[in-house]
C-alpha atoms as a PDB file:
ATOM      1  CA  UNK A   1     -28.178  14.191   2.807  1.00  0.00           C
ATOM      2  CA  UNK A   2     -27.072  10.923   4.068  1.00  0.00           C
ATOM      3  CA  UNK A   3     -23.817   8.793   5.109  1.00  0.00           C
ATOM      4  CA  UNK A   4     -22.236   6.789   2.451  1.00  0.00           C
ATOM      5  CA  UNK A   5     -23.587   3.471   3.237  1.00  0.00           C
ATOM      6  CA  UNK A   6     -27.033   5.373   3.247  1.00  0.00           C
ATOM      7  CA  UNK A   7     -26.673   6.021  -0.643  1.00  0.00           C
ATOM      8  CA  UNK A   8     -24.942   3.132  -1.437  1.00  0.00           C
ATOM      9  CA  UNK A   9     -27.804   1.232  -0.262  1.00  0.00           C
ATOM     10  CA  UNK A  10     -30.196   3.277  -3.059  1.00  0.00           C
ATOM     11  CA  UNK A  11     -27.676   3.955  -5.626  1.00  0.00           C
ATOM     12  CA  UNK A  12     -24.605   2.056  -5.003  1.00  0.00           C
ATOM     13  CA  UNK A  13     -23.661  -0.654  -7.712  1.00  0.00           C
ATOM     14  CA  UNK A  14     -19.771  -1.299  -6.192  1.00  0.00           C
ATOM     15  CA  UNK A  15     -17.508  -0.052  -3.614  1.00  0.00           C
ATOM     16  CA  UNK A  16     -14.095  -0.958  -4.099  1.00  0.00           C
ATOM     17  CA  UNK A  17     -11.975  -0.294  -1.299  1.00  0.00           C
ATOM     18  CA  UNK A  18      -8.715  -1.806  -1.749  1.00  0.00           C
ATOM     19  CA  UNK A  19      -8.128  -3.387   1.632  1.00  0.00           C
ATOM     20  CA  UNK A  20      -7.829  -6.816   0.940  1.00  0.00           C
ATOM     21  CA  UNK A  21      -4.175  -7.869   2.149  1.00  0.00           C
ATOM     22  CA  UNK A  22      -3.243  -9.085  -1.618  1.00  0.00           C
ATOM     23  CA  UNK A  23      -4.670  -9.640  -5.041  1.00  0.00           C
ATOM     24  CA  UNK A  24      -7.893  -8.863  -6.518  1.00  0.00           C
ATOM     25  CA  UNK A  25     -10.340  -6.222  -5.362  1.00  0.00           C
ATOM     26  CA  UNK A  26     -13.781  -7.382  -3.894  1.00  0.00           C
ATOM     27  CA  UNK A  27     -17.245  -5.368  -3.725  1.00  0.00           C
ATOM     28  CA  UNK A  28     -17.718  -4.221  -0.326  1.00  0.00           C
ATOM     29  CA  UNK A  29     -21.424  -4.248  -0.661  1.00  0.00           C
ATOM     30  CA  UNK A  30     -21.220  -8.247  -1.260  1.00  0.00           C
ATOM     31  CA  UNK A  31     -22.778  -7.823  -4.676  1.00  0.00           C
ATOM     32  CA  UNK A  32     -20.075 -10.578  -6.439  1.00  0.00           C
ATOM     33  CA  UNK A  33     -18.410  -7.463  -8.333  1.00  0.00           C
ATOM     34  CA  UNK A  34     -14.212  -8.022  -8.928  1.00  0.00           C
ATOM     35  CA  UNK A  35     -11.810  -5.997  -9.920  1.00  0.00           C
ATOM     36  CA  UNK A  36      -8.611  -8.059 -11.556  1.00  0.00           C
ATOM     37  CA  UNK A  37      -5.487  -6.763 -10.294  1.00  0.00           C
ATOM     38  CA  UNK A  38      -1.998  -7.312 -12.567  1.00  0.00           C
ATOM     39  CA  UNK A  39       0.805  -6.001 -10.798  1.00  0.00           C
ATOM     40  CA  UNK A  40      -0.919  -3.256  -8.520  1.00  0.00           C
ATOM     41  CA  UNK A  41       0.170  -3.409  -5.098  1.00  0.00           C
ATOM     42  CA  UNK A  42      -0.958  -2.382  -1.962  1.00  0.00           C
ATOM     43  CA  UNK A  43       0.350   0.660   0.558  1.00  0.00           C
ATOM     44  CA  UNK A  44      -1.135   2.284   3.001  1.00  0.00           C
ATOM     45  CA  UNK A  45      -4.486   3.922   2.542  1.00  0.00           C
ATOM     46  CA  UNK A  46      -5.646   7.256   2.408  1.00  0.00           C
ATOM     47  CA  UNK A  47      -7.212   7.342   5.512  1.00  0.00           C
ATOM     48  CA  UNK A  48      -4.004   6.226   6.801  1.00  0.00           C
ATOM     49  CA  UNK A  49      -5.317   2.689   8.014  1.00  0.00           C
ATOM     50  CA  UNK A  50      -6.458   0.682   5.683  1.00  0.00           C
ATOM     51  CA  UNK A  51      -4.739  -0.175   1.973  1.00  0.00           C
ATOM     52  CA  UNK A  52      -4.180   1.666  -1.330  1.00  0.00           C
ATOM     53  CA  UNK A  53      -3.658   0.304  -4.403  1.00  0.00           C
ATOM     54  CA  UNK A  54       0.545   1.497  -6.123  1.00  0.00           C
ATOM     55  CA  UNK A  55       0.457   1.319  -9.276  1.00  0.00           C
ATOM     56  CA  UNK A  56       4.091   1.856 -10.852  1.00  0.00           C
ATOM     57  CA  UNK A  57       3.683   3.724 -14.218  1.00  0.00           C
ATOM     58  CA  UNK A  58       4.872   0.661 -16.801  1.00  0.00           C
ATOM     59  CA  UNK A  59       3.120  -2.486 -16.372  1.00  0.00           C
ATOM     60  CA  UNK A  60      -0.431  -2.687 -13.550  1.00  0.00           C
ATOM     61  CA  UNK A  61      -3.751  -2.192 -13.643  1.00  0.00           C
ATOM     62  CA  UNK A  62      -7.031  -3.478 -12.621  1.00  0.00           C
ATOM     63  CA  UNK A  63     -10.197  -4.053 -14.993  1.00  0.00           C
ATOM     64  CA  UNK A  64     -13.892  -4.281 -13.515  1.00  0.00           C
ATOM     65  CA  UNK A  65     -17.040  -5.781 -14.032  1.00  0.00           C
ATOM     66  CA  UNK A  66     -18.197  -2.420 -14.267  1.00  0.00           C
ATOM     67  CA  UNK A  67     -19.143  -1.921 -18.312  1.00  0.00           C
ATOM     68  CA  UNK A  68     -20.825   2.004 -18.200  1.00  0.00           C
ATOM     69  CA  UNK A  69     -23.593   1.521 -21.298  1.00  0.00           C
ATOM     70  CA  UNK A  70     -24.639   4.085 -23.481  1.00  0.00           C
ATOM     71  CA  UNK A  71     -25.639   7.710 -21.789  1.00  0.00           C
ATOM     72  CA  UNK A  72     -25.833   5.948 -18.324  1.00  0.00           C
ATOM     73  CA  UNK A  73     -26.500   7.741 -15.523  1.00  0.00           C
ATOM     74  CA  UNK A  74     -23.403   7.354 -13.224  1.00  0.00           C
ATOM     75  CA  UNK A  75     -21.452   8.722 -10.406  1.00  0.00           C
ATOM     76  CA  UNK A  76     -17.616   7.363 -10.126  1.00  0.00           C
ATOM     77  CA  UNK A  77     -16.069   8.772  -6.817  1.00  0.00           C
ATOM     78  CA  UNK A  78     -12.464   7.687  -6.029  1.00  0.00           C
ATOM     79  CA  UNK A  79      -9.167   9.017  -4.096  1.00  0.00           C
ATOM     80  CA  UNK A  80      -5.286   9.308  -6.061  1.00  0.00           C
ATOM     81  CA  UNK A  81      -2.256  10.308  -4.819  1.00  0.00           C
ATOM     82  CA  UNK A  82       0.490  11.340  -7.179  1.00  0.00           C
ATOM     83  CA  UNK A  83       4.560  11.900  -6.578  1.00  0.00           C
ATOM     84  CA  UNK A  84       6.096  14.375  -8.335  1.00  0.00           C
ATOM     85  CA  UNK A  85       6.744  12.335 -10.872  1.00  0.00           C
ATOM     86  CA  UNK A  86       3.535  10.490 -11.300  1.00  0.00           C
ATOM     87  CA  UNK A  87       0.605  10.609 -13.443  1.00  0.00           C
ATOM     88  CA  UNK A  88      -1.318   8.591 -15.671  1.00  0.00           C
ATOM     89  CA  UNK A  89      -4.894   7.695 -16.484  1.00  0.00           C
ATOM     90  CA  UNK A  90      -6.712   7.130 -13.331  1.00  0.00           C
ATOM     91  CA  UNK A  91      -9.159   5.202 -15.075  1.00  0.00           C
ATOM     92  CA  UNK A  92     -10.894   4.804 -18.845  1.00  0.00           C
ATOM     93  CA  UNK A  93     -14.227   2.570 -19.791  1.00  0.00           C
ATOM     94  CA  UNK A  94     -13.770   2.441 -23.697  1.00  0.00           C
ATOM     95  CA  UNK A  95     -14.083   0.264 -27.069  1.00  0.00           C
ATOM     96  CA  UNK A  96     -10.502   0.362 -29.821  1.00  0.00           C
ATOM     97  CA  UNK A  97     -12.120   0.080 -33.069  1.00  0.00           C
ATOM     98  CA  UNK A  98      -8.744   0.162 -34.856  1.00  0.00           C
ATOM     99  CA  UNK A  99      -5.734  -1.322 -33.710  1.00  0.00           C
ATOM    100  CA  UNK A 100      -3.698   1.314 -35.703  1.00  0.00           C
ATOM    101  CA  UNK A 101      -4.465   4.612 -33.975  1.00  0.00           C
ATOM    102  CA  UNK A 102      -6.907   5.704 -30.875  1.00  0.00           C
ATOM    103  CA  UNK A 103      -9.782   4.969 -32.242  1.00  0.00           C
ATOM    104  CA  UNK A 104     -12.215   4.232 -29.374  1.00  0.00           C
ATOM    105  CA  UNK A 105     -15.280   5.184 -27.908  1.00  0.00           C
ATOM    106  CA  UNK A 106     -15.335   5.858 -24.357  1.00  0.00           C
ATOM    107  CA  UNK A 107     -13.641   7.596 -21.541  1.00  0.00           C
ATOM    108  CA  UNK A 108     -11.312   8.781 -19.418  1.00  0.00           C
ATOM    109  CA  UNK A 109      -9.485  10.710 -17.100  1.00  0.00           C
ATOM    110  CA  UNK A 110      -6.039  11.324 -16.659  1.00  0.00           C
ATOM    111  CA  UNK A 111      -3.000  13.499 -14.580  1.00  0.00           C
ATOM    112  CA  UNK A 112      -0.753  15.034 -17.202  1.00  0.00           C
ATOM    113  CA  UNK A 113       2.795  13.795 -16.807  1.00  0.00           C
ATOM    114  CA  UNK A 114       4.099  16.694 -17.448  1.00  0.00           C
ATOM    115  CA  UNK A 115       2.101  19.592 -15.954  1.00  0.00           C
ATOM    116  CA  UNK A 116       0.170  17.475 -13.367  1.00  0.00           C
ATOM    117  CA  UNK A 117      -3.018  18.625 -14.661  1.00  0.00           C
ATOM    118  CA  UNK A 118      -6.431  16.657 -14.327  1.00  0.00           C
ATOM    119  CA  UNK A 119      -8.288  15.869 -17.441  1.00  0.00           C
ATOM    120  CA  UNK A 120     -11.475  14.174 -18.749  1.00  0.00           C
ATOM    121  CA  UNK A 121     -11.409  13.438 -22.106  1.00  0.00           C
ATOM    122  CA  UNK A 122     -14.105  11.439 -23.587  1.00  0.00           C
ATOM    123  CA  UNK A 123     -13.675  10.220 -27.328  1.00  0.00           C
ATOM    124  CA  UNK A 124     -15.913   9.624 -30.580  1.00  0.00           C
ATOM    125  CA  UNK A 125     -13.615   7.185 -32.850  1.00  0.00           C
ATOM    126  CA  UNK A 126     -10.701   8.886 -33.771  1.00  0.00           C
ATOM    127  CA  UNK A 127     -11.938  12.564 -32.299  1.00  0.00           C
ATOM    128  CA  UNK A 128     -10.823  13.276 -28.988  1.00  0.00           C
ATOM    129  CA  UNK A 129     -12.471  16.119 -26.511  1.00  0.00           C
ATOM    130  CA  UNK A 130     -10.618  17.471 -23.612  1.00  0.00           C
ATOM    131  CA  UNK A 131     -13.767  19.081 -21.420  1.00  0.00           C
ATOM    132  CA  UNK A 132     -12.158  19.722 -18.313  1.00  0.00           C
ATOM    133  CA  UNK A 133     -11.212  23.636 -17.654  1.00  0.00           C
ATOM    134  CA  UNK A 134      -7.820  24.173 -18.261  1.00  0.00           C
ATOM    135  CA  UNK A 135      -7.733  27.170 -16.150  1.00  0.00           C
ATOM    136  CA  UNK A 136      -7.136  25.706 -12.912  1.00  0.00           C
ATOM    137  CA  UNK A 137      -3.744  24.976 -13.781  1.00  0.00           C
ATOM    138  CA  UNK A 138      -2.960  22.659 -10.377  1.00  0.00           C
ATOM    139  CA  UNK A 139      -0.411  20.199 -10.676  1.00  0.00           C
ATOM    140  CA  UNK A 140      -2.081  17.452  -9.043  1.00  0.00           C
ATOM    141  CA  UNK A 141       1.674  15.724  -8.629  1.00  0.00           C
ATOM    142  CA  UNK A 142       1.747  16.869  -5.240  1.00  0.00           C
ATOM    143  CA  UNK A 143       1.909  13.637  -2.984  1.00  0.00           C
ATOM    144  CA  UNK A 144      -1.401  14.173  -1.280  1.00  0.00           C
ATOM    145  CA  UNK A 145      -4.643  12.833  -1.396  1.00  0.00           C
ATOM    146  CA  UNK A 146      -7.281  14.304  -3.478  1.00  0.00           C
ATOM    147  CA  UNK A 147     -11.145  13.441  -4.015  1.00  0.00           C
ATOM    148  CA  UNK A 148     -12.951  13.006  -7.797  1.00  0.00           C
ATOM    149  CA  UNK A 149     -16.133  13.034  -8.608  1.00  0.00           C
ATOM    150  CA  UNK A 150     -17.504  12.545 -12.138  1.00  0.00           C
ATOM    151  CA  UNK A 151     -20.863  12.402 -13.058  1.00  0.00           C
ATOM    152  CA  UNK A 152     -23.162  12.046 -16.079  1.00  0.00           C
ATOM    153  CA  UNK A 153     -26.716  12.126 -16.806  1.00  0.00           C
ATOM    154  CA  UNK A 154     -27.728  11.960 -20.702  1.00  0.00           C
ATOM    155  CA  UNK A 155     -24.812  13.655 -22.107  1.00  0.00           C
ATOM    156  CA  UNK A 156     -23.871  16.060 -19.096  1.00  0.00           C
ATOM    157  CA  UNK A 157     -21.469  15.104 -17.314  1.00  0.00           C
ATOM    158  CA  UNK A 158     -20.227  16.983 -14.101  1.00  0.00           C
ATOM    159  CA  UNK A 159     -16.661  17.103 -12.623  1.00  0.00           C
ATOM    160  CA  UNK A 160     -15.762  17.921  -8.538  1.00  0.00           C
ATOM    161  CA  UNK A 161     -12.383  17.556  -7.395  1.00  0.00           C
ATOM    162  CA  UNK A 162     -12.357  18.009  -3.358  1.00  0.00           C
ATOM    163  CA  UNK A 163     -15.455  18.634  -3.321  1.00  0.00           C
ATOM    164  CA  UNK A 164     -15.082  21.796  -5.356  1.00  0.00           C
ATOM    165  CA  UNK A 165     -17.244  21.803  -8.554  1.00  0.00           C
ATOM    166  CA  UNK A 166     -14.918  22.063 -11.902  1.00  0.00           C
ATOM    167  CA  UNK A 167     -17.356  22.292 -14.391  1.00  0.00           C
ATOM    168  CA  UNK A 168     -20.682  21.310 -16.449  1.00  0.00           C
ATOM    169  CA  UNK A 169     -20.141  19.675 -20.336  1.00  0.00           C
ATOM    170  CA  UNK A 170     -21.650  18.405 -22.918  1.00  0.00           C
ATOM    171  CA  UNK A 171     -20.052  14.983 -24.256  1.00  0.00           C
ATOM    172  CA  UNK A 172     -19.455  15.681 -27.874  1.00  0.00           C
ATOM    173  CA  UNK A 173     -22.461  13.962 -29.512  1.00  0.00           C
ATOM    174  CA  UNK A 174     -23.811  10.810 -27.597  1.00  0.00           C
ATOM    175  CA  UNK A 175     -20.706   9.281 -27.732  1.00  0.00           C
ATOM    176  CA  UNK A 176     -20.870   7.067 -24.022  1.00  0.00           C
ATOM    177  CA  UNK A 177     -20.640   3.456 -26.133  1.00  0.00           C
ATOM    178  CA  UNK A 178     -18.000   1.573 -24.369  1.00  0.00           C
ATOM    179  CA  UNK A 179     -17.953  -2.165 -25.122  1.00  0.00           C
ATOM    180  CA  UNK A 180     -14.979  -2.877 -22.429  1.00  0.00           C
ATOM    181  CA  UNK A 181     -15.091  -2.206 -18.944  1.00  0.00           C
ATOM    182  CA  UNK A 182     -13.924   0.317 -16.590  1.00  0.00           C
ATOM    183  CA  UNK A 183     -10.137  -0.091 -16.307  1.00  0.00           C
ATOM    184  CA  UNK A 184      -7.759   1.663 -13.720  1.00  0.00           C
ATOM    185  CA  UNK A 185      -4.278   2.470 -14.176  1.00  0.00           C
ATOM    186  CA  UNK A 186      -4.259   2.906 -17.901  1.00  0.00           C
ATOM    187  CA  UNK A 187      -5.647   3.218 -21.420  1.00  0.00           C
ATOM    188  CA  UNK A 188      -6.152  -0.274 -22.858  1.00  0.00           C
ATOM    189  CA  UNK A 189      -5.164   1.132 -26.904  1.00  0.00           C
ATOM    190  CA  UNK A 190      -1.991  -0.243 -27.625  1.00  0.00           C
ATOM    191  CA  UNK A 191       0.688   2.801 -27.459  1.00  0.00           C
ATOM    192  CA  UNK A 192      -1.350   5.361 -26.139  1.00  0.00           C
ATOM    193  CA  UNK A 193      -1.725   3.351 -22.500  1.00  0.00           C
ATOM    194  CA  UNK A 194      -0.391   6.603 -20.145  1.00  0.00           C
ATOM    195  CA  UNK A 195       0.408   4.085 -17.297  1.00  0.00           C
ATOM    196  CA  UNK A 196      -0.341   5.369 -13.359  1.00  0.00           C
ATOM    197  CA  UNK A 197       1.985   6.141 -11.675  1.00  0.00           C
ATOM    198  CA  UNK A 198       0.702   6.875  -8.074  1.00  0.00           C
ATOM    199  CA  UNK A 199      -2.211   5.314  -5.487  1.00  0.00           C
ATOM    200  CA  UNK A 200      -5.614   4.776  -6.338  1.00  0.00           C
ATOM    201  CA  UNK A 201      -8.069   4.036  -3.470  1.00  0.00           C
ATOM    202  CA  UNK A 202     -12.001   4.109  -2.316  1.00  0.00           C
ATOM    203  CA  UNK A 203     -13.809   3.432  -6.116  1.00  0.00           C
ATOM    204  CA  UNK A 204     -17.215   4.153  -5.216  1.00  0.00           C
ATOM    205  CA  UNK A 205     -19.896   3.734  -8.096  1.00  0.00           C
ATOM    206  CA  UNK A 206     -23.600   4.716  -8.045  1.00  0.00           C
ATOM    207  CA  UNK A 207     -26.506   4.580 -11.133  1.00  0.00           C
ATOM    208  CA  UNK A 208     -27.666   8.228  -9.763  1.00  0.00           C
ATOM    209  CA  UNK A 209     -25.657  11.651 -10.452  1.00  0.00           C
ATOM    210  CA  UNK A 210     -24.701  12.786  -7.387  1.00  0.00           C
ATOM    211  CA  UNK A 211     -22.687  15.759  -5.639  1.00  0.00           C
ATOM    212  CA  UNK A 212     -20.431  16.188  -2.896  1.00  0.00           C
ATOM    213  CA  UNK A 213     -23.300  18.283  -0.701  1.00  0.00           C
ATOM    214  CA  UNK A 214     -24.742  14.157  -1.282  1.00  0.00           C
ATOM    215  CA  UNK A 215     -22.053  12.548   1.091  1.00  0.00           C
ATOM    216  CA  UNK A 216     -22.269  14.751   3.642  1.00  0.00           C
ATOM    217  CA  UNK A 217     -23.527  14.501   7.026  1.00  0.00           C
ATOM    218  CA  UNK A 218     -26.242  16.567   7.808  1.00  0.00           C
ATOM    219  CA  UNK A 219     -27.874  18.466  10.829  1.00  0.00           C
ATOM    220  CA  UNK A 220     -30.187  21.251  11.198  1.00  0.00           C
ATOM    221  CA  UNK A 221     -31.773  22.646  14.355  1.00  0.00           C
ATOM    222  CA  UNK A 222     -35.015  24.639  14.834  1.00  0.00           C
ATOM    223  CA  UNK A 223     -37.460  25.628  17.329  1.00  0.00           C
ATOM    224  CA  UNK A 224     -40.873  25.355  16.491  1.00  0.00           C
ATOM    225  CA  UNK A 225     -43.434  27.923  17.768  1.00  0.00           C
ATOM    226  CA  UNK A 226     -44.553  25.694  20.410  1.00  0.00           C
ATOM    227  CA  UNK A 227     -40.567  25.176  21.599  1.00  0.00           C
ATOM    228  CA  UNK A 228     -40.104  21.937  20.350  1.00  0.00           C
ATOM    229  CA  UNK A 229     -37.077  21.359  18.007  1.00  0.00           C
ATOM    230  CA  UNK A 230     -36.188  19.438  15.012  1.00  0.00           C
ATOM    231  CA  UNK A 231     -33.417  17.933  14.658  1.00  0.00           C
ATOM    232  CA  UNK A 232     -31.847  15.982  11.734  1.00  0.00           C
ATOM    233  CA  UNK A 233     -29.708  13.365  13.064  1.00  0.00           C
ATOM    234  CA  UNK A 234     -26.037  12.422  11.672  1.00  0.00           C
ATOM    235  CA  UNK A 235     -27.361   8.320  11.548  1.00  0.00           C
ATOM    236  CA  UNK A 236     -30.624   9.540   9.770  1.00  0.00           C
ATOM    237  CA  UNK A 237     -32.252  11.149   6.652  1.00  0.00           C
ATOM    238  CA  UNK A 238     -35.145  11.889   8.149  1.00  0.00           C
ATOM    239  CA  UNK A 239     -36.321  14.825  10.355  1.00  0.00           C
ATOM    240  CA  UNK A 240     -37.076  14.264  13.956  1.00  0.00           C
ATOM    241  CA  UNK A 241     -39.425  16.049  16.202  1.00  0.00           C
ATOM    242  CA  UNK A 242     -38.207  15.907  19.835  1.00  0.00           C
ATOM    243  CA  UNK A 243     -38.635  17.822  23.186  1.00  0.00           C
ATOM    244  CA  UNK A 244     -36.401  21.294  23.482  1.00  0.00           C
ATOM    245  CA  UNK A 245     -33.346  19.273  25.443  1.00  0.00           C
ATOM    246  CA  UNK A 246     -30.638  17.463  24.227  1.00  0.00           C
ATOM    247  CA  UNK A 247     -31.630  14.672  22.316  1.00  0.00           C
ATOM    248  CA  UNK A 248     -29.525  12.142  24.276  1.00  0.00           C
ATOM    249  CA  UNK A 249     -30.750  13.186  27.711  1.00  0.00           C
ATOM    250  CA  UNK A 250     -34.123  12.468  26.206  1.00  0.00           C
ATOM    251  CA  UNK A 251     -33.589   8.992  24.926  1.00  0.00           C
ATOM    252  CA  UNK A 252     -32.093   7.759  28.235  1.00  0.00           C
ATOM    253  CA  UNK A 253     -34.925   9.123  29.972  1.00  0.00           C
ATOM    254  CA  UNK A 254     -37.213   7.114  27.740  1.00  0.00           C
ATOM    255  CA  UNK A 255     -38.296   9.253  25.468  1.00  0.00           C
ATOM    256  CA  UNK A 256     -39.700   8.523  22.204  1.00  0.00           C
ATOM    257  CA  UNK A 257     -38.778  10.013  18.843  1.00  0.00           C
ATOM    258  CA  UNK A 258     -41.750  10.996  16.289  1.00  0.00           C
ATOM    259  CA  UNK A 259     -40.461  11.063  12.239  1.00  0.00           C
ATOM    260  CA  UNK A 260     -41.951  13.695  10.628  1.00  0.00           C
ATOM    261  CA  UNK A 261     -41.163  13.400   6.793  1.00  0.00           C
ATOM    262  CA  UNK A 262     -37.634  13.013   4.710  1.00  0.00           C
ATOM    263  CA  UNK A 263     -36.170  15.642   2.712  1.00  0.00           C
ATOM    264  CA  UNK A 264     -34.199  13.457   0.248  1.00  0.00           C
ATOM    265  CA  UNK A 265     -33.528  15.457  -3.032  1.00  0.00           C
ATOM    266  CA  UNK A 266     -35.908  18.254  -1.925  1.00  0.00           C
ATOM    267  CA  UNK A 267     -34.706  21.639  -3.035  1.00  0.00           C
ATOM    268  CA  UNK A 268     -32.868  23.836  -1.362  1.00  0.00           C
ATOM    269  CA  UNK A 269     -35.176  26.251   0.773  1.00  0.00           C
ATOM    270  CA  UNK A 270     -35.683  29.954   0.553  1.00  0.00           C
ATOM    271  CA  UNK A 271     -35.189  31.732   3.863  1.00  0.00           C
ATOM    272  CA  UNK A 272     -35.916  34.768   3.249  1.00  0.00           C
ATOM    273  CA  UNK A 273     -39.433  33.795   3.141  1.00  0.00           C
ATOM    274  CA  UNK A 274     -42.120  31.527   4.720  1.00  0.00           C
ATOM    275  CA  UNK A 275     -42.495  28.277   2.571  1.00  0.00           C
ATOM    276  CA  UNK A 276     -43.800  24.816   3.701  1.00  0.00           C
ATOM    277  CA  UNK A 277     -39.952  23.417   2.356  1.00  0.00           C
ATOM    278  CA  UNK A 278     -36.678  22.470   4.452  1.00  0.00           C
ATOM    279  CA  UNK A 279     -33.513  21.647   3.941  1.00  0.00           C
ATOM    280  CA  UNK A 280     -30.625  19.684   5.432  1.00  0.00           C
ATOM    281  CA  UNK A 281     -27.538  22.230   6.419  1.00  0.00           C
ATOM    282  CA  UNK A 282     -23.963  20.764   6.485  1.00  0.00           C
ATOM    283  CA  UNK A 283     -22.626  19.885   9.593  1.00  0.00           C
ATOM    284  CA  UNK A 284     -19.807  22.431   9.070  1.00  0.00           C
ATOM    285  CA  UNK A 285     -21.774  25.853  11.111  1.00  0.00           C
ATOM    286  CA  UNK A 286     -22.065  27.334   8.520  1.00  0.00           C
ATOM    287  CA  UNK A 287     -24.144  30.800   9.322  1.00  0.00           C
ATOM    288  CA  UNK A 288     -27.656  30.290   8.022  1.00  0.00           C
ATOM    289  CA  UNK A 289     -29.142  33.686   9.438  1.00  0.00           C
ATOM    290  CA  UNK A 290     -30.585  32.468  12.932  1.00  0.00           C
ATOM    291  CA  UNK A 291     -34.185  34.217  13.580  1.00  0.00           C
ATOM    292  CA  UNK A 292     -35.303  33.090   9.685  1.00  0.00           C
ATOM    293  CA  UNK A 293     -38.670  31.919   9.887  1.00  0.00           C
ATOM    294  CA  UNK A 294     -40.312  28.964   7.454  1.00  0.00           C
ATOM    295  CA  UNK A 295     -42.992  26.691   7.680  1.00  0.00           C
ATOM    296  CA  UNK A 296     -42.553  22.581   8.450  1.00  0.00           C
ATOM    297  CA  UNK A 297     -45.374  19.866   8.153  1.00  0.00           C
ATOM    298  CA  UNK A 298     -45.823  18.091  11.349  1.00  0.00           C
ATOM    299  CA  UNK A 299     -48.259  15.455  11.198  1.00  0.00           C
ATOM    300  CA  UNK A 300     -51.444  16.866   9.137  1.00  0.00           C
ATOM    301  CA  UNK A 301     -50.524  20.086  10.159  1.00  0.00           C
ATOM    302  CA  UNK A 302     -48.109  23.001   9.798  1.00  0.00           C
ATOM    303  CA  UNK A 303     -45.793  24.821  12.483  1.00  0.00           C
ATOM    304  CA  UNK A 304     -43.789  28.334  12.233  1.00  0.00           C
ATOM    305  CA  UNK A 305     -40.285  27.624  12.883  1.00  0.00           C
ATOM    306  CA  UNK A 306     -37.356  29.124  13.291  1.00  0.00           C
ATOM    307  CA  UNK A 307     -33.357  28.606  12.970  1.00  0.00           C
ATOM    308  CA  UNK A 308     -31.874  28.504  16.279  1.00  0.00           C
ATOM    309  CA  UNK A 309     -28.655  26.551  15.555  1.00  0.00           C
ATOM    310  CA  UNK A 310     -26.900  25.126  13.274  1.00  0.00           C
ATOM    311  CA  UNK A 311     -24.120  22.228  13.964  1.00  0.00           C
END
């Protein structure tokens, strides 16, 4: 659908990405959000550029600004690393009501020291739900990078781990009522904290549930009965009618592109059969059945077109 910056600039509400040279954590999207880093450290990024943030497994984390209130719609999207010997919460948003036991409200997900397995576990007082499916059985304790995703709207809250969806839940109850804020690198209830061991890097956080088909780049082509194409460009969430040649020949030559309409959070279309609906394809080729014929509003009227590439 869009780049990140494109979404951040509708949904975003921080992007952490760890590449200050020391110290705190900064909002990329100048907003004035911090995060407050004790004892994290930086290493090299995932990306292998920019910075990480280490965290050793016994004494650093970072708290936000970022307070999640209750059954807010959310999207957290960040990158960990874990050594074989690693693991910990990744991060937790939640509220101790009882200094005695783990008694919170709130959230959180963590990397199982022992099996390396990824869970979300979200927590009503003293009752604790583990939602994530247990099946998988991947030791995440691997030493490579790995994308998460977790999302909730009302009390549904998604899970996507490299890009690949997990699973759907139900929090148990309405049970989202943290009072502290979002924390990474441990559980802030005293004896139950499950340092990190491992890196952390690339917090993004956005008020809409979104999905990994979100942050991709997108680009369909067509040919429209009277051979002109459409074509969605990588910069761009909206459709573009152009000549049949190669859009850059055209744009040196002067030539001036026409948008047509946008297709953000339209459904998916049906192409086995004509319907005024599009979508975007991913950029990856994947086979969409070239020949398919639909319909696309252009101006106040309607052409028959057809895939004839997809890249």
């Amino acid at each position: 659908m869009a780049t990140i910056e494109q979404l951040m600039a509708q949904y975003g509400f921080a992007w952490f990405g760890f590449d200050e040279i020391s110290g705190n954590i900064y909002d990329k999207l100048g907003r004035g959000y911090v995060g407050t880093v004790t004892g994290a450290t930086r290493a090299m990024g995932w990306d292998g550029k920019d910075s990480s943030l280490n965290f050793n497994g016994s004494s650093q984390y970072v708290v936000t600004d970022y307070t999640p209130s209750t059954l807010e719609e959310f999207t957290i999207k960040i990158k960990f690393k874990c050594p074989t010997n690693g693991g910990g919460y990744l991060f937790t948003a939640g509220r101790q009501l009882d200094s005695s036991a783990l008694n919170i409200n709130g959230f959180g997900v963590i990397i199982n020291k022992t099996d390396g397995n990824l869970r979300v576990l979200y927590w009503l007082n003293s009752t604790s739900a583990i939602i994530t499916n247990q099946i998988l059985n991947y030791d995440y304790r691997d030493n490579k990078w790995h994308e998460l995703i977790l999302t909730q709207k009302s009390n549904v809250i998604q899970l996507y781990i490299d890009e690949t969806f997990i699973g759907i839940y139900r929090s148990i109850a309405n049970i989202i009522t943290p009072k502290n804020p979002l924390r990474l690198g441990y559980l802030n209830v005293s004896g139950y904290q499950e340092w990190y061991l491992g890196q952390l890097d690339d917090l993004q956080i956005y008020s809409k549930a979104l999905t990994p088909s979100d942050f991709e780049q997108k680009r369909l082509v067509v040919k429209t009965t009277d051979n002109k194409n459409l074509v969605l460009s990588p910069t761009s969430n909206r459709v573009k009618e152009i000549p049949s040649t190669v859009e850059y020949r055209m744009l040196a030559q002067g030539g001036v592109i026409k948008e047509i309409d946008s297709a953000v959070d339209r459904q998916p279309i049906d192409f086995t059969k004509p319907t005024t609906e599009y979508e975007f394809v991913t950029n990856n080729r994947t086979p969409l059945g070239k020949g398919r014929m639909f319909t696309i509003p252009i101006s106040d009227d309607f052409k028959t077109a057809m895939i004839e590439d997809n890249y």
